[in-house]
Protein backbone atom coordinates (compact mmCIF):
# COMPACT_ATOMS: atom_id res chain seq x y z
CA UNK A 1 15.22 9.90 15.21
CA UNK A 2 13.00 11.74 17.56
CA UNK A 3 10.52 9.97 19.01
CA UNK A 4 7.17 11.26 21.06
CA UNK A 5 5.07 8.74 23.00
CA UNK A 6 5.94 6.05 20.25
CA UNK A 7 5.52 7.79 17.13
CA UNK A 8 8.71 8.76 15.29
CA UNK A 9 9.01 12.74 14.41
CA UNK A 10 11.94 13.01 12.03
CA UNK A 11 13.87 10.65 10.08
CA UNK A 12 17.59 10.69 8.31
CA UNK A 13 17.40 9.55 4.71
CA UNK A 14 21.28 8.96 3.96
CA UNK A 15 21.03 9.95 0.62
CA UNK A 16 18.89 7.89 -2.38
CA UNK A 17 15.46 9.46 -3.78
CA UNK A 18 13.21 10.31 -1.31
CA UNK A 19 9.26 10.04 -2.08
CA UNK A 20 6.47 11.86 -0.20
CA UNK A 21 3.48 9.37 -0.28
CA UNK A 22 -0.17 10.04 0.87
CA UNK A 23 -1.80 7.02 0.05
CA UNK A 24 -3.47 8.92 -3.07
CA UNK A 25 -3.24 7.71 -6.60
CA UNK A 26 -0.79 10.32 -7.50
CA UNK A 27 1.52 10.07 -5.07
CA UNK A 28 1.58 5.90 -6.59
CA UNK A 29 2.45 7.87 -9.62
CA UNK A 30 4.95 9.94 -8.05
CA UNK A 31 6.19 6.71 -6.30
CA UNK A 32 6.59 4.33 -9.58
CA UNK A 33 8.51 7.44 -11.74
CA UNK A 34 11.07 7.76 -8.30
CA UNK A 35 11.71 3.82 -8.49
CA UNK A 36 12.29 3.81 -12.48
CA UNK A 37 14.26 6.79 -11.83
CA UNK A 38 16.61 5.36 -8.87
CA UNK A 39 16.46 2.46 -10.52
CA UNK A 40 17.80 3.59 -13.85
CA UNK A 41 20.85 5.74 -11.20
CA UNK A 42 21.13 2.64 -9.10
CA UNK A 43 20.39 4.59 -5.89
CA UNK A 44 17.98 3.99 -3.13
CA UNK A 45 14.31 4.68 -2.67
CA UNK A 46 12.78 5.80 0.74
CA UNK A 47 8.99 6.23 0.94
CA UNK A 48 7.73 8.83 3.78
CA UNK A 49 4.36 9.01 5.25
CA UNK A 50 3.66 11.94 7.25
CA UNK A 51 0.85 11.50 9.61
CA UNK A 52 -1.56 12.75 12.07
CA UNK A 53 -4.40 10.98 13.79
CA UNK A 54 -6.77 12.57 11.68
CA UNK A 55 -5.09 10.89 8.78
CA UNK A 56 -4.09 8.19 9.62
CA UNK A 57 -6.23 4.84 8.86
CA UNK A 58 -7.44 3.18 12.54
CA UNK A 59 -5.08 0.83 14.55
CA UNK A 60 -6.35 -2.81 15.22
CA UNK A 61 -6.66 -1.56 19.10
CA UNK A 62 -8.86 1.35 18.25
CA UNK A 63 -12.44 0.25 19.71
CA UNK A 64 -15.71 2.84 20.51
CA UNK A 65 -14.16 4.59 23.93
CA UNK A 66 -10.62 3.91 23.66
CA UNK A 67 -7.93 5.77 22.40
CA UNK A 68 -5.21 3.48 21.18
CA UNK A 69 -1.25 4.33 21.88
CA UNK A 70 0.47 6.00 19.19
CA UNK A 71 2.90 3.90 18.96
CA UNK A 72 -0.49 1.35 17.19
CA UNK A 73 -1.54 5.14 15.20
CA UNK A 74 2.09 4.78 13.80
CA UNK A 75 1.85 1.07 13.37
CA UNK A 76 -1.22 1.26 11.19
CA UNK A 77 0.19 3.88 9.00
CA UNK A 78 3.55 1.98 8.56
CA UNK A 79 1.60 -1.21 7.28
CA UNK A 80 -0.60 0.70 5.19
CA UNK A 81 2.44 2.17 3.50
CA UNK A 82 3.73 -1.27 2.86
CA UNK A 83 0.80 -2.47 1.66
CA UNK A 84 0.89 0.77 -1.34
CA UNK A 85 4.10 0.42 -2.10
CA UNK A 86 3.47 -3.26 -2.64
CA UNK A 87 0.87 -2.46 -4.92
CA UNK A 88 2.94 -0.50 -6.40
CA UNK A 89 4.22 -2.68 -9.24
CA UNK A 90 7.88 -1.59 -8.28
CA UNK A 91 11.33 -3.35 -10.07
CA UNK A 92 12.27 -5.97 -7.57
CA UNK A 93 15.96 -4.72 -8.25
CA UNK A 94 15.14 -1.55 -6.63
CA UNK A 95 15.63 -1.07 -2.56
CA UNK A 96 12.61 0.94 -0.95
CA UNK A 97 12.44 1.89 2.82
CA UNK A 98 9.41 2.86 3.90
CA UNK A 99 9.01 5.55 6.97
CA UNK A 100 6.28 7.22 8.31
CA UNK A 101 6.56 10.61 10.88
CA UNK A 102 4.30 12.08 13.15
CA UNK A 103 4.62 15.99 11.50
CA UNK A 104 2.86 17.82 9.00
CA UNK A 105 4.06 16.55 5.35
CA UNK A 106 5.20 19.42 3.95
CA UNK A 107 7.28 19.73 7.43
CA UNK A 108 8.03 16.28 7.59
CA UNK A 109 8.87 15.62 3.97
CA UNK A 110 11.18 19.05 3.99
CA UNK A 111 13.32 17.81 7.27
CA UNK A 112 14.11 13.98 5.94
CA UNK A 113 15.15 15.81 2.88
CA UNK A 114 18.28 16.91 3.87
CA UNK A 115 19.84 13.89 3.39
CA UNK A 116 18.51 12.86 0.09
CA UNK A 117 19.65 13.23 -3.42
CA UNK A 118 16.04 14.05 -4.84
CA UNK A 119 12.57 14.61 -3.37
CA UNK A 120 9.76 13.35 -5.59
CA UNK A 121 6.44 13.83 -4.60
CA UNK A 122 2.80 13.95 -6.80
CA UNK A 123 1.42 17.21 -7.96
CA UNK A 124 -2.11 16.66 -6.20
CA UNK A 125 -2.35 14.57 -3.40
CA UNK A 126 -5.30 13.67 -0.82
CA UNK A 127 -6.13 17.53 0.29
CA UNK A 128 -6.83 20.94 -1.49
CA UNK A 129 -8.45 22.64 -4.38
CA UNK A 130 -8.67 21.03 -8.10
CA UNK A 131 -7.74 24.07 -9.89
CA UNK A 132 -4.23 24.36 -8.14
CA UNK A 133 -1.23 23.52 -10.25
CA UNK A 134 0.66 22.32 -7.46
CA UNK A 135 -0.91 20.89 -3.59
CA UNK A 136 0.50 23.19 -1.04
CA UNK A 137 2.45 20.38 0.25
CA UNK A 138 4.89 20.50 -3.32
CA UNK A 139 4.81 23.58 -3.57
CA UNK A 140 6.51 24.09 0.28
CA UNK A 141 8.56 21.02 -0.92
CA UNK A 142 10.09 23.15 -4.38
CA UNK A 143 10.15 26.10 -2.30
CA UNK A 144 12.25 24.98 1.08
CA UNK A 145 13.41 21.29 0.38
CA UNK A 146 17.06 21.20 0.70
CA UNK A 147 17.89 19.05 -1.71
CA UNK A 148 16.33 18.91 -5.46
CA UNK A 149 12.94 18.64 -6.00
CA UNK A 150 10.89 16.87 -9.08
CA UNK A 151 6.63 17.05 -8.79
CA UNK A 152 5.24 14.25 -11.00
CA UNK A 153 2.15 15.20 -12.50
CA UNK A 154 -0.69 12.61 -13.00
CA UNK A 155 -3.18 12.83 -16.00
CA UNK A 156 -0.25 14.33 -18.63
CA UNK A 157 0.05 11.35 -20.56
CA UNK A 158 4.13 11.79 -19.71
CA UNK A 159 5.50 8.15 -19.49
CA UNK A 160 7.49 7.17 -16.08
CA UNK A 161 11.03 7.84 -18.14
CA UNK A 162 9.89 11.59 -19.55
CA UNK A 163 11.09 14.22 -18.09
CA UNK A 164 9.91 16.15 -15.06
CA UNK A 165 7.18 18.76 -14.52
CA UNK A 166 8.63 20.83 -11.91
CA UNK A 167 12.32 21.02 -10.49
CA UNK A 168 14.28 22.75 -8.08
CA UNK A 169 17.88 22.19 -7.92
């Protein structure tokens, strides 16, 4: 792992289904369909944050003049992770991992990749125009991920078992 002033820049996934999550509701969706999925294949789940210090939700430390470490920015995205994929609802049978990386996401997501067996991430995320299909983060996912990609659409009435909307392989 690469690490600057704290915050980790690139993770190894070694191997499972690997979920791009950006605290948005469809990325919870994208999140629960991974876990049936690995579930159902009996692999692994690993849950990546990408952040920046724009996104990322205010460390404990943080305080009107001071800017905290970023070893606390990464900190505060970590346990907000947790706390979503908590929520989540998730099979207790199912191992999850959660990471977070101080990158862009489709950058982020696209590099941790290369060790998974799947990326899964939500059609529409936190950023972007409502009339795209796909966020630009999936579509640089299904267009450079090395490994195969599935984008879980929100809003299709598709149960967490149907089949994909978009794949790469």
């Amino acid at each position: 792992m690469d690490e600057v002033e704290g915050a980790v820049e690139t993770v190894s996934i070694p191997g499972g289904v690997l979920v791009g999550h950006d605290g948005s509701e469809c990325a919870q969706h994208a999140l629960r369909w991974a876990a049936a999925l690995a579930g159902r294949a009996g692999l692994e789940v690993h849950v990546l944050r990408a952040w920046s210090m724009t996104s990322a939700p205010r460390p404990s430390s943080w305080s009107t003049g001071y800017v905290p470490p970023m070893a606390d920015w990464a900190g505060a995205v970590h346990e907000e992770l947790r706390r979503h994929v908590a929520s989540a609802g998730l099979d207790p049978g199912v191992t999850v991992h959660c990471h977070v990386v101080h990158r862009s996401p489709a950058r982020g997501l696209i590099e941790a990749a290369a060790g998974a067996d799947l990326l899964v991430v939500g059609a529409r995320g936190r950023g972007g125009f409502g009339g795209l299909l796909l966020g630009s983060v999936s579509d640089q996912c299904v267009h450079h991920a090395p490994c195969p990609v599935t984008v879980v659409r929100t809003g299709t009435g598709a149960s967490l078992g149907g089949a994909p909307v978009g794949r790469r392989s």
